[in-house]
N, C-alpha and C. Protein backbone atom coordinates (compact mmCIF):
# COMPACT_ATOMS: atom_id res chain seq x y z
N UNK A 1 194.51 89.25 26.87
CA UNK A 1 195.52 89.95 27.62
C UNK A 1 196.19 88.98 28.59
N UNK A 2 197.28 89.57 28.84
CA UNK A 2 198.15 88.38 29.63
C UNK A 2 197.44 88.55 31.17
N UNK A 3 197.24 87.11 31.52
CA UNK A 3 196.36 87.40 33.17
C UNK A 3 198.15 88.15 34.12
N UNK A 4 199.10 87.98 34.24
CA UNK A 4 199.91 88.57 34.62
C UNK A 4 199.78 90.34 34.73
N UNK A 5 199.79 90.60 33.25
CA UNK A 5 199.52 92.18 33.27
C UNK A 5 198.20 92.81 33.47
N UNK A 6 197.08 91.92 33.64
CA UNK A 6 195.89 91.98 34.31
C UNK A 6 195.67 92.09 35.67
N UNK A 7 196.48 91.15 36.05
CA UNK A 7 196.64 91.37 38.12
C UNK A 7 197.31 92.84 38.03
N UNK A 8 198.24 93.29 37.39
CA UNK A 8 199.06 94.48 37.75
C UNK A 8 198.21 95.13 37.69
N UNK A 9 197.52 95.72 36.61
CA UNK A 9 196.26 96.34 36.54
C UNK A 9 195.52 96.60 37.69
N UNK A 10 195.00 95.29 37.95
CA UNK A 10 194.14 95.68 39.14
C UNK A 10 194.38 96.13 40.61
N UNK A 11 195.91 95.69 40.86
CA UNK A 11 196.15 96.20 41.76
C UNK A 11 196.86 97.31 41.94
N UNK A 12 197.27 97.73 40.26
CA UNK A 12 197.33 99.54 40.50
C UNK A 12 196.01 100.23 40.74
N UNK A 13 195.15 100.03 40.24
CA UNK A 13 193.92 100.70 40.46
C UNK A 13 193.49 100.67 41.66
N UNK A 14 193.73 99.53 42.84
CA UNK A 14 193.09 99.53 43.80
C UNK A 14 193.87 100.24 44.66
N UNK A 15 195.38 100.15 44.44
CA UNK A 15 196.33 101.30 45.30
C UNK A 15 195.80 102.76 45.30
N UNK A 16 195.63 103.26 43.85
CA UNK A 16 194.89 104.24 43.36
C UNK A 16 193.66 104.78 44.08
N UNK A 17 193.10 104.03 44.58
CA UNK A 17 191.52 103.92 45.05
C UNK A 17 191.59 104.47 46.49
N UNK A 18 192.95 103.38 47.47
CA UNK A 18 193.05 103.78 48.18
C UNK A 18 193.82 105.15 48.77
N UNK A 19 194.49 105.57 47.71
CA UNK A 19 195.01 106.91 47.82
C UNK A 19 193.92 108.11 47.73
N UNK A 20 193.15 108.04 46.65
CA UNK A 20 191.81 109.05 46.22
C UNK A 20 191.12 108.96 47.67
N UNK A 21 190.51 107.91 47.62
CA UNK A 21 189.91 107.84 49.13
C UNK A 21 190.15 108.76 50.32
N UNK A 22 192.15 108.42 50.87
CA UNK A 22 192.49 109.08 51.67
C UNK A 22 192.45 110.86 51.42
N UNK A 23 192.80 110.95 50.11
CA UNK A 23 193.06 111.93 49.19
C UNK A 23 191.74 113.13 49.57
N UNK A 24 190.54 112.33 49.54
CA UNK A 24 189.32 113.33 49.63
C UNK A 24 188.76 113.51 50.86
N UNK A 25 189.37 112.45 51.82
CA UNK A 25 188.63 112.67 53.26
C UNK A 25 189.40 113.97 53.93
N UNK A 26 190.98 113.96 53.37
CA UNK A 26 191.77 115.05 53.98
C UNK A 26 192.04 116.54 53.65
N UNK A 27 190.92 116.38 52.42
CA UNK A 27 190.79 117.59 51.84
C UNK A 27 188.92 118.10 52.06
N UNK A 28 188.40 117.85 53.20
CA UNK A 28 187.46 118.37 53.10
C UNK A 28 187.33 119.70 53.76
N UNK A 29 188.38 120.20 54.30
CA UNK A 29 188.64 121.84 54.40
C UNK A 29 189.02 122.69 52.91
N UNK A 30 189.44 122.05 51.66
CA UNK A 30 189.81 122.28 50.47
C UNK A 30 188.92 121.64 49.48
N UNK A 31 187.41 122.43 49.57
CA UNK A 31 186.54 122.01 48.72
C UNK A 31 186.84 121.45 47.21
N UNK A 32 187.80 122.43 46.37
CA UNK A 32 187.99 122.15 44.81
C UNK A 32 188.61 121.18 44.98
N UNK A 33 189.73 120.87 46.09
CA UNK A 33 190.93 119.67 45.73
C UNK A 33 189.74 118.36 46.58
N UNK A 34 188.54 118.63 47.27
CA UNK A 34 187.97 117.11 47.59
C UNK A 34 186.79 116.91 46.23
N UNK A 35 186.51 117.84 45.26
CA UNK A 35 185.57 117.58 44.22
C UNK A 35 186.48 116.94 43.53
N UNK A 36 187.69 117.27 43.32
CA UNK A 36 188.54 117.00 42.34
C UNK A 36 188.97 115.57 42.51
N UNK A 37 189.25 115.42 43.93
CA UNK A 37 189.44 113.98 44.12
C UNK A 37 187.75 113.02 43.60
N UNK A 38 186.40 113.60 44.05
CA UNK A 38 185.58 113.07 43.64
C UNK A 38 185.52 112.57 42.26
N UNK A 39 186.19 113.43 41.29
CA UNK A 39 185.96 113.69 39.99
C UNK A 39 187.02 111.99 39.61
N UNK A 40 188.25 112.22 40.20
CA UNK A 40 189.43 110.76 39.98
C UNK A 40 188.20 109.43 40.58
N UNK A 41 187.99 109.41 41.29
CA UNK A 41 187.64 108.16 41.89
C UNK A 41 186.30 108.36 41.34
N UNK A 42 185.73 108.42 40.29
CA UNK A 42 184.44 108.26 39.54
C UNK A 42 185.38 108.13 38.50
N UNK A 43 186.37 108.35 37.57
CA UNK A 43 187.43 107.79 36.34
C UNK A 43 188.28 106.42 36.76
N UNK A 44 188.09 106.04 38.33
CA UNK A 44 189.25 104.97 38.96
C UNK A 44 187.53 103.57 38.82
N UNK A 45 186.42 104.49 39.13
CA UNK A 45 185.45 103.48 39.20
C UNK A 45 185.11 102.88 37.29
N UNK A 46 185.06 103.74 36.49
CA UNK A 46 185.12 103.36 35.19
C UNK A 46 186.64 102.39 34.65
N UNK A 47 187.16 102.17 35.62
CA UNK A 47 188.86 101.48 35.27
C UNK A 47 188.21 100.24 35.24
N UNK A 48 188.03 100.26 37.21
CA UNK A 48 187.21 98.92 37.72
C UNK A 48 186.72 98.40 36.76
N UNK A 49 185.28 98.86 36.38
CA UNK A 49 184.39 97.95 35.86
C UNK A 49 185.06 97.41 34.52
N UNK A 50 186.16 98.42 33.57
CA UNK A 50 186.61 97.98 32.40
C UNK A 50 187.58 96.52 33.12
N UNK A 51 188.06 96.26 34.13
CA UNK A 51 188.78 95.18 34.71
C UNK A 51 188.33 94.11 35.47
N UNK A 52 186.87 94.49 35.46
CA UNK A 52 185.93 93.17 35.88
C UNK A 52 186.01 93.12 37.76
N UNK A 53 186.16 94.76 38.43
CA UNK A 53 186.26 94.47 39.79
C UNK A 53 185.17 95.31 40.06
N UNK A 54 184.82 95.11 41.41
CA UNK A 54 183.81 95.65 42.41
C UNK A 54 183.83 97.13 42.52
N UNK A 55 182.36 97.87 41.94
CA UNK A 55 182.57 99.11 42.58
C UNK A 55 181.99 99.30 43.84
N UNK A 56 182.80 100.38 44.20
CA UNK A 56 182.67 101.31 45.60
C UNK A 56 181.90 102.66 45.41
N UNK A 57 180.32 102.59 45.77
CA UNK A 57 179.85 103.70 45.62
C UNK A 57 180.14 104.70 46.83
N UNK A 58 180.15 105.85 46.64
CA UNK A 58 180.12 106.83 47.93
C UNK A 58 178.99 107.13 48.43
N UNK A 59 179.17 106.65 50.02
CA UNK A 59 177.61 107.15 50.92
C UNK A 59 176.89 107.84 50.37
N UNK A 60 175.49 107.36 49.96
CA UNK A 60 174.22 108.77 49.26
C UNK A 60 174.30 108.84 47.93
N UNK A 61 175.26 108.03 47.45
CA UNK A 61 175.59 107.75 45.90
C UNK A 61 174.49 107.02 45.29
C-alpha cells in the first residue's frame, strides 16, 4: 500500500478516536448513545491494530 494513503489512514482513525472519545464522555446522561459510542471505538480499536497503531484500552478494560 502506498505509505502516503497509509498516513491518511491513520490519521483518519485517530481524528475518529478523538471524536468517539469526546462523543461518549458527553453522552453519559444518554446511556444507549454512550454504549453506542462504546460499541464505535471497540470497531475504531480493530482499525488500529489492522494499521499497526497503539491501542487505547478504557479504564477497567
Amino acid at each position: 500500500m502506498d505509505q502516503k494513503k497509509l498516513t491518511e489512514f491513520k490519521d483518519q482513525v485517530t481524528r475518529l478516536e478523538r471524536e468517539i472519545q469526546t462523543l461518549e464522555q458527553n453522552a453519559q446522561d444518554f446511556p444507549a448513545l454512550a454504549k453506542n459510542a462504546s460499541r464505535v471505538m471497540a470497531c475504531l480499536n480493530m482499525m488500529k491494530l489492522n494499521l499497526g497503531l497503539e491501542i487505547t484500552w478504557p479504564e477497567g478494560g
